[in-house]
N, C-alpha and C. Protein backbone atom coordinates (compact mmCIF):
# COMPACT_ATOMS: atom_id res chain seq x y z
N UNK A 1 -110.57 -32.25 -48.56
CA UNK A 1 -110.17 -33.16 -47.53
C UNK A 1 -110.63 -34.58 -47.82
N UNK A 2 -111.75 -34.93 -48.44
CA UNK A 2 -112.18 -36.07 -48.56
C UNK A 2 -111.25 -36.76 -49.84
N UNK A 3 -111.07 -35.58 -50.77
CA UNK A 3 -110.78 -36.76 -51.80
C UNK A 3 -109.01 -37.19 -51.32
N UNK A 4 -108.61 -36.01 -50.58
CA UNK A 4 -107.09 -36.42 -49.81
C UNK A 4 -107.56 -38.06 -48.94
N UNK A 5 -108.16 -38.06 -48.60
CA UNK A 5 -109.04 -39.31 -47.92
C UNK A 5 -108.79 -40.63 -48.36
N UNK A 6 -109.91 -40.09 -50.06
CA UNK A 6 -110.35 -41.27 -50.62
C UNK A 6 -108.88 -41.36 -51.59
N UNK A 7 -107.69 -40.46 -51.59
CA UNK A 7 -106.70 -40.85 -52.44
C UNK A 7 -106.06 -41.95 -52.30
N UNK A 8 -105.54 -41.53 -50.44
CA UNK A 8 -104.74 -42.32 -49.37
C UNK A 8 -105.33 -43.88 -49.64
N UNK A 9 -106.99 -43.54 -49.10
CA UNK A 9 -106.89 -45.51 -48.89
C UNK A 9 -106.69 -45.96 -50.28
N UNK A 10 -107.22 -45.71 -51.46
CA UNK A 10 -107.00 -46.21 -52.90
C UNK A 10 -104.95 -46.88 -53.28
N UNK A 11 -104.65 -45.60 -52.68
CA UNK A 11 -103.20 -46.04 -52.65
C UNK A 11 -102.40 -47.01 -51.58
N UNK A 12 -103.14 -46.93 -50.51
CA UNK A 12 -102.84 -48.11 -49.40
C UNK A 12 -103.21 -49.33 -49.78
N UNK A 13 -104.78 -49.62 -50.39
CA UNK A 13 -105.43 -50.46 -50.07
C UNK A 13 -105.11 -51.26 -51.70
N UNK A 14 -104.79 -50.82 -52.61
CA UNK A 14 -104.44 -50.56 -54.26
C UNK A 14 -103.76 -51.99 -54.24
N UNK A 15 -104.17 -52.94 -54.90
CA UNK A 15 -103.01 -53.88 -55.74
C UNK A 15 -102.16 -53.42 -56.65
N UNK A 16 -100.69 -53.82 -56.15
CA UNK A 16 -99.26 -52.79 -56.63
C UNK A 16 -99.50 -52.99 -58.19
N UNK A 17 -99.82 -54.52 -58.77
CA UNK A 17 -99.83 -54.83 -59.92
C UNK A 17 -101.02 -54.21 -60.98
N UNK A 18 -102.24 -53.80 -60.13
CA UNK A 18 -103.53 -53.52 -61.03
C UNK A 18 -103.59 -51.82 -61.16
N UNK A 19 -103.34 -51.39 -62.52
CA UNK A 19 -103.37 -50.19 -62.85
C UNK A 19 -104.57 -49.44 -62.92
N UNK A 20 -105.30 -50.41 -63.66
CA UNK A 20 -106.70 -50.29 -63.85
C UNK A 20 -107.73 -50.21 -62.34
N UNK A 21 -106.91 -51.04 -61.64
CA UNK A 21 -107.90 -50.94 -60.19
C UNK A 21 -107.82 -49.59 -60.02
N UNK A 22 -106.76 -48.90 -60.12
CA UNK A 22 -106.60 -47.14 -59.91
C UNK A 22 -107.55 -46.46 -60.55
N UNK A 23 -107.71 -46.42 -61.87
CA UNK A 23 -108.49 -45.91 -62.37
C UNK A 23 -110.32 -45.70 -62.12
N UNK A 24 -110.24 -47.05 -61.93
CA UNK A 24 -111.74 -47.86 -61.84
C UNK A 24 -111.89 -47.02 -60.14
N UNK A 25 -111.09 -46.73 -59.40
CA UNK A 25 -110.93 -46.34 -57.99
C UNK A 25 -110.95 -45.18 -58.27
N UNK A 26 -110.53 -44.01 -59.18
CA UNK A 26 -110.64 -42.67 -59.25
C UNK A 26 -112.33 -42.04 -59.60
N UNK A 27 -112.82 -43.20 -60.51
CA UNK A 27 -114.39 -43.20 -61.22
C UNK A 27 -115.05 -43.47 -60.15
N UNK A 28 -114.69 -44.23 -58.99
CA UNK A 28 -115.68 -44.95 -58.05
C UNK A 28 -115.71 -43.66 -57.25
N UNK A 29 -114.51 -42.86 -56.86
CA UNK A 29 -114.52 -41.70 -55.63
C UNK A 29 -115.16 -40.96 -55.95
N UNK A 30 -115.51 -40.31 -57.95
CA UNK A 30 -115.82 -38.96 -57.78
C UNK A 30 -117.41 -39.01 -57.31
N UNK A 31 -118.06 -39.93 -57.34
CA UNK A 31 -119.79 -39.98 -57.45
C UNK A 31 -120.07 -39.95 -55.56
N UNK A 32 -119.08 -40.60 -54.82
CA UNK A 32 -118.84 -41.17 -53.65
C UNK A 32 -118.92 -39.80 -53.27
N UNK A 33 -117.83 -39.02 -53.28
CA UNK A 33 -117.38 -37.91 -52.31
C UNK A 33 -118.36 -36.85 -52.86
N UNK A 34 -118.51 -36.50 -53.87
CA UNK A 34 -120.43 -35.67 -54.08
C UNK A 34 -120.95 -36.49 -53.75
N UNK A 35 -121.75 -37.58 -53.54
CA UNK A 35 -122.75 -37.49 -52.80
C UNK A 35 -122.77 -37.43 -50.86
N UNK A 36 -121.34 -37.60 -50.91
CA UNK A 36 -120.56 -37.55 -49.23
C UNK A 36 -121.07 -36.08 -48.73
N UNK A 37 -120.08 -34.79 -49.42
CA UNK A 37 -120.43 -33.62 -49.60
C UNK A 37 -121.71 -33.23 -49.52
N UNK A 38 -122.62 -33.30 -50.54
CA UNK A 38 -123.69 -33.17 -50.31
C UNK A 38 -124.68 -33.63 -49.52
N UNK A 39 -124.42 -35.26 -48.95
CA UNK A 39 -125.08 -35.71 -47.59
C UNK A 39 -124.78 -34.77 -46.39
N UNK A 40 -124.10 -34.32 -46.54
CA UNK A 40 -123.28 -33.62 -45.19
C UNK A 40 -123.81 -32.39 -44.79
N UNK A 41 -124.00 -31.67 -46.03
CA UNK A 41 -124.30 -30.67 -46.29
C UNK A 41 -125.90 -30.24 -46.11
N UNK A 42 -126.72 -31.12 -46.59
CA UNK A 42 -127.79 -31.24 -47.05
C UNK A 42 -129.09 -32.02 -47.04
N UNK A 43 -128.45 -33.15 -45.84
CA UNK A 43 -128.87 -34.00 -45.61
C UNK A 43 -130.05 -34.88 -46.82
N UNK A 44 -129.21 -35.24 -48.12
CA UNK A 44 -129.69 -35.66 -49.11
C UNK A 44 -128.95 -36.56 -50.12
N UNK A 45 -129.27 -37.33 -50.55
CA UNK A 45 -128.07 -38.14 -50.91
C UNK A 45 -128.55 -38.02 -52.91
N UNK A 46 -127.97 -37.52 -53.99
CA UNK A 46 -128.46 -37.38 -55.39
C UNK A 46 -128.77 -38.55 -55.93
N UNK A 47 -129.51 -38.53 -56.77
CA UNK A 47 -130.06 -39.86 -57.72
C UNK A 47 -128.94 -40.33 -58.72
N UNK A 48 -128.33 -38.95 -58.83
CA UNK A 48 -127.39 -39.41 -59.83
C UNK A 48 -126.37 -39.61 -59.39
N UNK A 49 -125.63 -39.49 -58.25
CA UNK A 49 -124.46 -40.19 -57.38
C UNK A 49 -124.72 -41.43 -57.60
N UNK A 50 -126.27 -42.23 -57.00
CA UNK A 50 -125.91 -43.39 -57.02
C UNK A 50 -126.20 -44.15 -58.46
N UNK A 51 -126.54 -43.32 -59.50
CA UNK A 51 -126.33 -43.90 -61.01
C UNK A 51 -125.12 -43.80 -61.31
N UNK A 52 -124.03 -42.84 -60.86
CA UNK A 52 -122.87 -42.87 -61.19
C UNK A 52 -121.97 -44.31 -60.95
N UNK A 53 -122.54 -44.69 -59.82
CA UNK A 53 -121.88 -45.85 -58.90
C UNK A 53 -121.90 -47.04 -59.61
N UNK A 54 -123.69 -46.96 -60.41
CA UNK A 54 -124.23 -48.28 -60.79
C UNK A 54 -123.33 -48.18 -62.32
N UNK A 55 -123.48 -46.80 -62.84
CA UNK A 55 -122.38 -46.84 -64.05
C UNK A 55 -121.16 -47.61 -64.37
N UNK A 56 -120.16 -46.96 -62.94
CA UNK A 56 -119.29 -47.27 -62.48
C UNK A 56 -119.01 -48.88 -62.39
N UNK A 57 -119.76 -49.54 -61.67
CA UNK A 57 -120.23 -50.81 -61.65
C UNK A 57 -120.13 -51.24 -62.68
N UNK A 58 -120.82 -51.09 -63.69
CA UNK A 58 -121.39 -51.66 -65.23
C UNK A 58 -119.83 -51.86 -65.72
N UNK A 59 -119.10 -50.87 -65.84
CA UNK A 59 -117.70 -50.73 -66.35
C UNK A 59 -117.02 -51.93 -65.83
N UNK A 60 -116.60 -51.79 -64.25
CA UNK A 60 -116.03 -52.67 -64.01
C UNK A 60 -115.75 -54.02 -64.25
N UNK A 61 -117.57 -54.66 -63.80
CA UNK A 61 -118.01 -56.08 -64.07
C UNK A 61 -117.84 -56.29 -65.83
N UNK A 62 -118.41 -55.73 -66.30
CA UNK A 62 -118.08 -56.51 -67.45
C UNK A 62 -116.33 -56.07 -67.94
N UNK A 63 -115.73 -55.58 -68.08
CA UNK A 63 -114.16 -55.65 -67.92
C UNK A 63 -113.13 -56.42 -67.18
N UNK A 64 -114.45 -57.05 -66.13
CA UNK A 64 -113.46 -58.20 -64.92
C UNK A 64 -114.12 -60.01 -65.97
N UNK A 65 -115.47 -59.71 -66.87
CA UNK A 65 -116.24 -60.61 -66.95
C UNK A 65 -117.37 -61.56 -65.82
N UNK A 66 -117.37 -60.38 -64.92
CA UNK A 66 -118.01 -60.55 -63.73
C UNK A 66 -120.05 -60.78 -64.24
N UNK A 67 -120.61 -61.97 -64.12
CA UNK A 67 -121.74 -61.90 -64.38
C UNK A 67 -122.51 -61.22 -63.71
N UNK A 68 -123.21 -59.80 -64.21
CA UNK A 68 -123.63 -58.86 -63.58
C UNK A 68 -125.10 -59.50 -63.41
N UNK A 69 -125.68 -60.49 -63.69
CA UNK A 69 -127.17 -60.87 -62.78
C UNK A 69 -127.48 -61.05 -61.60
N UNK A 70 -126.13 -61.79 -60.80
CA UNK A 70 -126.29 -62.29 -59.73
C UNK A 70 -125.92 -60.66 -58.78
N UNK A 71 -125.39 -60.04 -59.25
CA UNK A 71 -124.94 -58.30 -58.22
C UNK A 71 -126.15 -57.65 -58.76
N UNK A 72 -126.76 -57.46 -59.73
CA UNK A 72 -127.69 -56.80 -59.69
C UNK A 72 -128.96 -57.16 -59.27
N UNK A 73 -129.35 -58.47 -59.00
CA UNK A 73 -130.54 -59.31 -58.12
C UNK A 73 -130.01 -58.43 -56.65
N UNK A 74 -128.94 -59.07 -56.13
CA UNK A 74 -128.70 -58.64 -54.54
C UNK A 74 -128.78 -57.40 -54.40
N UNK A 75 -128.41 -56.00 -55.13
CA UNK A 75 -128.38 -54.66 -55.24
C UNK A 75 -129.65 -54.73 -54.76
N UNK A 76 -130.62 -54.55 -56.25
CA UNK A 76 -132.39 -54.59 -56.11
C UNK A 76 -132.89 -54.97 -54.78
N UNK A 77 -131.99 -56.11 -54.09
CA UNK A 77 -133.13 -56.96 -53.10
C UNK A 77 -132.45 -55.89 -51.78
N UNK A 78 -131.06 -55.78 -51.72
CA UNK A 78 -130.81 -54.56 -50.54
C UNK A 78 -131.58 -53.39 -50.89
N UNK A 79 -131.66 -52.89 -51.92
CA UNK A 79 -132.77 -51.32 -52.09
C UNK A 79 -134.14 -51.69 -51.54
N UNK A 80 -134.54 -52.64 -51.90
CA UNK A 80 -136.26 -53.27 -51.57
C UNK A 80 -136.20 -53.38 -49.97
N UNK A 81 -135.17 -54.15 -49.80
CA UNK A 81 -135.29 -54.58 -47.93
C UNK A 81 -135.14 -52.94 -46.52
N UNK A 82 -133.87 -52.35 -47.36
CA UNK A 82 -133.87 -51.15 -46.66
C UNK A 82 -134.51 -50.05 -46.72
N UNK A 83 -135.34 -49.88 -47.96
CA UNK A 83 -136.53 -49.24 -47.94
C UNK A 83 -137.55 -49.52 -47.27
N UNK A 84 -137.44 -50.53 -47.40
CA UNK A 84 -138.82 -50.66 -46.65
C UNK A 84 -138.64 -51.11 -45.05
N UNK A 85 -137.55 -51.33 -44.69
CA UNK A 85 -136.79 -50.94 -43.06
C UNK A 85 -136.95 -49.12 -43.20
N UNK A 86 -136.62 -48.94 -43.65
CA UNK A 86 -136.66 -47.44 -43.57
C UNK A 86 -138.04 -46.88 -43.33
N UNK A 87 -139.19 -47.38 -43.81
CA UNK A 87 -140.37 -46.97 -44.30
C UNK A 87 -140.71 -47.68 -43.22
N UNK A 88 -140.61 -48.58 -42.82
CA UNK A 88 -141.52 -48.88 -41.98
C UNK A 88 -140.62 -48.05 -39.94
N UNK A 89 -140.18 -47.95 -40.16
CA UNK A 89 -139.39 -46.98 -38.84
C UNK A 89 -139.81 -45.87 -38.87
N UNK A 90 -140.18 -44.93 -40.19
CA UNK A 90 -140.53 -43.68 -40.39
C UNK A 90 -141.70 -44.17 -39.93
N UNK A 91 -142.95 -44.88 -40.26
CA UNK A 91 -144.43 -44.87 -40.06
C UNK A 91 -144.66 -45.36 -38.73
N UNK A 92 -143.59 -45.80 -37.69
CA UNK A 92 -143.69 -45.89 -36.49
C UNK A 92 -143.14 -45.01 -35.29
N UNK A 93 -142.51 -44.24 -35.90
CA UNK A 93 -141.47 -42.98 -35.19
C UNK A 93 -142.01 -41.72 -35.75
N UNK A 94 -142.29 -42.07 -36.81
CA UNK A 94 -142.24 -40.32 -37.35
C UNK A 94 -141.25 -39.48 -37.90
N UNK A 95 -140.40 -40.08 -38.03
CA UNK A 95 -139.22 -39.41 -38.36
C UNK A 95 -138.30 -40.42 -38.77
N UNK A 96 -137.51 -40.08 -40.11
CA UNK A 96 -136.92 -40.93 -40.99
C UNK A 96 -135.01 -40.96 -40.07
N UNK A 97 -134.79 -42.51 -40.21
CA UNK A 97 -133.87 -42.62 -39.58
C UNK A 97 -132.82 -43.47 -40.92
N UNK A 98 -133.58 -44.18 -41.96
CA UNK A 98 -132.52 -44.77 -43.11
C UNK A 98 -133.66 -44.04 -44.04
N UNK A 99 -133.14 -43.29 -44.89
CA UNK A 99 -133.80 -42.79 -46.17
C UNK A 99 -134.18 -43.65 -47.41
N UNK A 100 -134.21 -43.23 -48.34
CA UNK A 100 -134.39 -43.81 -49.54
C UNK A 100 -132.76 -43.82 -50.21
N UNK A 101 -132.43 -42.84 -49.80
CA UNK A 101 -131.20 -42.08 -50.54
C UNK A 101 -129.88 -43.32 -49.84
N UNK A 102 -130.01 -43.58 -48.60
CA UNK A 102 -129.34 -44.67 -48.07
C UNK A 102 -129.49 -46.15 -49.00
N UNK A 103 -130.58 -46.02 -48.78
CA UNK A 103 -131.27 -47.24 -49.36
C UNK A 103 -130.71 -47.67 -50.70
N UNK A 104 -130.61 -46.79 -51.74
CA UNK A 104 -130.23 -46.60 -53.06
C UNK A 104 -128.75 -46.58 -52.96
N UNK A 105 -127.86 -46.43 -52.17
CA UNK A 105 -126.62 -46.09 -52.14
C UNK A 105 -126.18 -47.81 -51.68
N UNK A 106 -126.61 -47.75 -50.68
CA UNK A 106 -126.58 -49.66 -50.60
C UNK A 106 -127.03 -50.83 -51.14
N UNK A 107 -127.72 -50.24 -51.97
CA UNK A 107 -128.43 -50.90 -53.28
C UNK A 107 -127.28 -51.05 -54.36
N UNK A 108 -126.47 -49.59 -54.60
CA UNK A 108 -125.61 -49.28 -55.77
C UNK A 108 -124.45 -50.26 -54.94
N UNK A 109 -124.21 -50.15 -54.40
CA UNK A 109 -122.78 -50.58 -53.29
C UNK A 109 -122.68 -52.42 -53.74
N UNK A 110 -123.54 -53.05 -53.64
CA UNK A 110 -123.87 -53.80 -53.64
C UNK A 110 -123.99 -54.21 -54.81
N UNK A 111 -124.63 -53.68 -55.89
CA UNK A 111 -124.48 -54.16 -57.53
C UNK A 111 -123.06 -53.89 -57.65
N UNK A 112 -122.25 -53.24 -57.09
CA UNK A 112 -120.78 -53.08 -57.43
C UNK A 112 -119.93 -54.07 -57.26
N UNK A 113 -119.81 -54.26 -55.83
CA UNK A 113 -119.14 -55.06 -54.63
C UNK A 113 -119.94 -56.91 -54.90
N UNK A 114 -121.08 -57.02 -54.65
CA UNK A 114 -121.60 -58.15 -55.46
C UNK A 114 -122.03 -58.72 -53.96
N UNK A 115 -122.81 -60.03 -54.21
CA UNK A 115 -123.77 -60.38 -52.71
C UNK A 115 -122.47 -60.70 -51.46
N UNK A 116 -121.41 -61.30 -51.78
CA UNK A 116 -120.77 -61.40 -50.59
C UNK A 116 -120.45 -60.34 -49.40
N UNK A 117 -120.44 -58.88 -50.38
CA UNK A 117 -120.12 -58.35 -49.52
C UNK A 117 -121.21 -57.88 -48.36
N UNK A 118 -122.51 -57.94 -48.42
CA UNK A 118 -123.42 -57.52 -48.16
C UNK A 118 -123.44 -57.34 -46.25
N UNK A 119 -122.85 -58.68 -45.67
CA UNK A 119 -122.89 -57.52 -44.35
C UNK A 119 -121.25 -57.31 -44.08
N UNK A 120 -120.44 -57.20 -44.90
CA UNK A 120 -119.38 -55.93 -44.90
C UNK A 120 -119.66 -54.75 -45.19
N UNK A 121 -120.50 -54.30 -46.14
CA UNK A 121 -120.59 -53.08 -46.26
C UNK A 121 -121.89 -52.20 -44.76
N UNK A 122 -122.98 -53.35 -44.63
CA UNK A 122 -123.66 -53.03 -43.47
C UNK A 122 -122.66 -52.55 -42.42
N UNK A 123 -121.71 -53.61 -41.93
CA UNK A 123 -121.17 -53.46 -40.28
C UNK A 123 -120.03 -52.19 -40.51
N UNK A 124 -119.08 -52.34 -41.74
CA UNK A 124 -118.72 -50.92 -41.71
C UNK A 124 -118.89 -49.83 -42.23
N UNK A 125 -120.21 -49.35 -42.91
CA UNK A 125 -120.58 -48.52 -42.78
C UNK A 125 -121.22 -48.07 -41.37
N UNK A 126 -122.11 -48.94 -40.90
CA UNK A 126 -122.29 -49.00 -39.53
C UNK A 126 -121.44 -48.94 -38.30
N UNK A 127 -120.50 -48.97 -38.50
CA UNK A 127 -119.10 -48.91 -37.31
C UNK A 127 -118.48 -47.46 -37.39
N UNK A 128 -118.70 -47.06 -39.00
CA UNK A 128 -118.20 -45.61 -39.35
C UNK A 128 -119.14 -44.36 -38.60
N UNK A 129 -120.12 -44.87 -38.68
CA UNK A 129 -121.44 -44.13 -38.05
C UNK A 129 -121.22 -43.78 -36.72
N UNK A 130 -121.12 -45.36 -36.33
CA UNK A 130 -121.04 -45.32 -34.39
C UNK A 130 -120.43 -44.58 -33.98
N UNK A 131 -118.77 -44.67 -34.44
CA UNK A 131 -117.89 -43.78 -34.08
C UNK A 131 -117.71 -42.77 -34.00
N UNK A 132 -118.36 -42.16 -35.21
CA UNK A 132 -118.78 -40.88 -35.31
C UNK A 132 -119.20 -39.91 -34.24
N UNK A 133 -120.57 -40.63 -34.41
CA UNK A 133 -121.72 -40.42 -33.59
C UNK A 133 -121.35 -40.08 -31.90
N UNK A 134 -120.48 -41.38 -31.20
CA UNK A 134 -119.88 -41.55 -30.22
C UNK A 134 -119.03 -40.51 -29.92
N UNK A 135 -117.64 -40.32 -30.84
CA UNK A 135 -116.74 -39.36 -30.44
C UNK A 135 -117.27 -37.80 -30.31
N UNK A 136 -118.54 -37.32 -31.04
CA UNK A 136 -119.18 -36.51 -31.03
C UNK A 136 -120.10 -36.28 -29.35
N UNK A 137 -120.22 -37.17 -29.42
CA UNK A 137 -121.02 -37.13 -28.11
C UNK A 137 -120.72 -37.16 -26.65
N UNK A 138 -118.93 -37.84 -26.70
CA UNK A 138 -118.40 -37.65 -25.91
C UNK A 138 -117.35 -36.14 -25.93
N UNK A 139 -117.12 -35.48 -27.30
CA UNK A 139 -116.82 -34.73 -27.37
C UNK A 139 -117.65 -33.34 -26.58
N UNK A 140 -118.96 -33.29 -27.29
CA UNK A 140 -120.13 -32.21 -26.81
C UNK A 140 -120.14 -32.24 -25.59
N UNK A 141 -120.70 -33.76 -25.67
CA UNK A 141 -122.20 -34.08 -24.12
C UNK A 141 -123.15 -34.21 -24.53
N UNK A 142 -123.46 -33.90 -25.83
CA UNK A 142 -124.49 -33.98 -26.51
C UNK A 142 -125.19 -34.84 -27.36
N UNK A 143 -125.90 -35.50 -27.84
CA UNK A 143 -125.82 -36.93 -28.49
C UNK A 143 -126.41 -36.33 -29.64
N UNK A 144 -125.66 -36.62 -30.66
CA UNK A 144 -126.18 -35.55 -32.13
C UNK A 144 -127.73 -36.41 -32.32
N UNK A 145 -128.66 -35.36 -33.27
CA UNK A 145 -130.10 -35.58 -33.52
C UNK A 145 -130.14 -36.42 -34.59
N UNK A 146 -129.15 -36.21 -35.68
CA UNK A 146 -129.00 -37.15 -36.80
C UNK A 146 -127.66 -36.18 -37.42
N UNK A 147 -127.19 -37.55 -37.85
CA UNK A 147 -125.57 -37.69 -38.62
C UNK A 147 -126.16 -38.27 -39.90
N UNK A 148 -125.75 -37.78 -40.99
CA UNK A 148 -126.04 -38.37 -42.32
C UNK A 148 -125.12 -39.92 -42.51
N UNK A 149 -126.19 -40.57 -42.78
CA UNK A 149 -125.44 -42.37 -43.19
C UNK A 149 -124.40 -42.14 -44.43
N UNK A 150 -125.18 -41.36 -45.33
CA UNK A 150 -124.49 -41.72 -46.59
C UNK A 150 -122.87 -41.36 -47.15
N UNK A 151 -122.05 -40.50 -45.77
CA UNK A 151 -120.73 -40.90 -45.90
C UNK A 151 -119.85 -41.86 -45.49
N UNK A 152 -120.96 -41.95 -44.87
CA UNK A 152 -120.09 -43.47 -44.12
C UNK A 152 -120.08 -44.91 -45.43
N UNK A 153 -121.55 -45.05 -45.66
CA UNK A 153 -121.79 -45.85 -46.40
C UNK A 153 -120.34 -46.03 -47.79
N UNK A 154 -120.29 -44.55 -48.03
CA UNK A 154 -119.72 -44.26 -49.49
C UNK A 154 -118.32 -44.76 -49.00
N UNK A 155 -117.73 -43.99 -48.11
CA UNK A 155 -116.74 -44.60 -47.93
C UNK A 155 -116.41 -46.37 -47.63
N UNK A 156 -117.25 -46.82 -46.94
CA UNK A 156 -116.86 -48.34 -46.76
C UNK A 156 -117.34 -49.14 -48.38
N UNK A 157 -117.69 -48.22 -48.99
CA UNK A 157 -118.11 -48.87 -50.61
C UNK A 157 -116.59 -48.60 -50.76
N UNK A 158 -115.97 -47.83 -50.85
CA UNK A 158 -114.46 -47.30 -51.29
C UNK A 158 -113.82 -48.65 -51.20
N UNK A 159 -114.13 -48.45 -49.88
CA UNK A 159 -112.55 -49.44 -49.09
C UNK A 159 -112.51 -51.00 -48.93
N UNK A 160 -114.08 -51.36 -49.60
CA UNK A 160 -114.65 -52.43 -49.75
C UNK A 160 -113.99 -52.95 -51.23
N UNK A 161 -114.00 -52.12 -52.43
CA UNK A 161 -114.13 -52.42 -53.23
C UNK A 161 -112.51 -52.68 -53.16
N UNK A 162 -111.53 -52.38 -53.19
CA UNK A 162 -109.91 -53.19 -52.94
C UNK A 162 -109.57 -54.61 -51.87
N UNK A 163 -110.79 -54.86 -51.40
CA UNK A 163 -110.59 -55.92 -50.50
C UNK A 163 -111.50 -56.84 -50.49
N UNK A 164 -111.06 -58.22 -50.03
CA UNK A 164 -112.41 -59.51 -50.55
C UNK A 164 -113.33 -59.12 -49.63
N UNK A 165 -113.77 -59.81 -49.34
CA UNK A 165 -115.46 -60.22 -48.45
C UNK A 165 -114.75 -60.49 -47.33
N UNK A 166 -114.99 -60.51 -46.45
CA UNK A 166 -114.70 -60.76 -44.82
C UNK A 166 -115.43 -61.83 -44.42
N UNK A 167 -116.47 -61.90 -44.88
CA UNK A 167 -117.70 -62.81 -43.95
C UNK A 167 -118.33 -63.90 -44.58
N UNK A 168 -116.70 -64.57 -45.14
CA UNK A 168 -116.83 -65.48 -46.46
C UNK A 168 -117.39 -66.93 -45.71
């Protein structure tokens, strides 16, 4: 179901002219939807999903001639900032609400996508969440205990990566 998902927007969202965007979009889904799957599943997001991403990344940028210093500074500095948002919520709650595994995924998202996108990928991955979360709750009655971030995240990396920056 997901990769029926991640086919659709690739082909909606797809520049008619860029072949290669397809491709570069088939490499970007498979790391995305395992680590989607397995967030879901498992509430865990793999190390190597998000090396796949940063792989993925590597390919792209230098094939666009994209100077990969300035995306890989902002990556690093989103992994550093949301870790340690994360870390510091866990040592005041007790209980982990953004992981590491988030952290690293918006880290990768971000060396991909590059600093502009940085609160596009926040607000919709974050909007993907809400909704979620919401329709669930009005569905139950119940307000779920925790929903895994990291499909949401993966996907707005998807749908990010065919479209500019928003919050230019």
């Amino acid at each position: 179901m997901l990769a029926s998902l991640y086919g659709l927007t690739g082909l909606v969202l797809r520049d008619q002219s860029a072949v290669l965007e397809l491709v570069f979009a088939a490499m970007l889904a498979a790391p995305l939807i395992w680590l989607s799957l397995t967030d879901l599943h498992g509430q865990e997001i793999p190390d190597l999903a998000a090396l796949g991403i940063v792989v993925v990344a590597c390919i792209v940028l230098v094939s666009q001639s994209t100077p990969i210093v300035p995306h890989l500074v902002a990556g690093l500095a989103i992994l550093a900032l949301f870790w340690a948002l994360g870390e510091v919520y866990f040592r005041a709650k007790g209980h982990e609400a953004l992981g590491i595994g988030d952290a690293k995924l918006f880290g990768a998202g971000i060396f991909l996508l590059g600093p502009p996108f940085i609160p596009d990928l926040v607000l919709l991955s974050s909007l993907g969440g809400l909704l979620v979360g919401g329709v669930s709750t009005l569905r139950t009655g119940i307000q779920p205990k925790g929903i895994p971030f990291g499909p949401f995240i993966a996907y707005a990396i998807f749908i990010l990566f065919f479209i500019d920056p928003i919050f230019l």
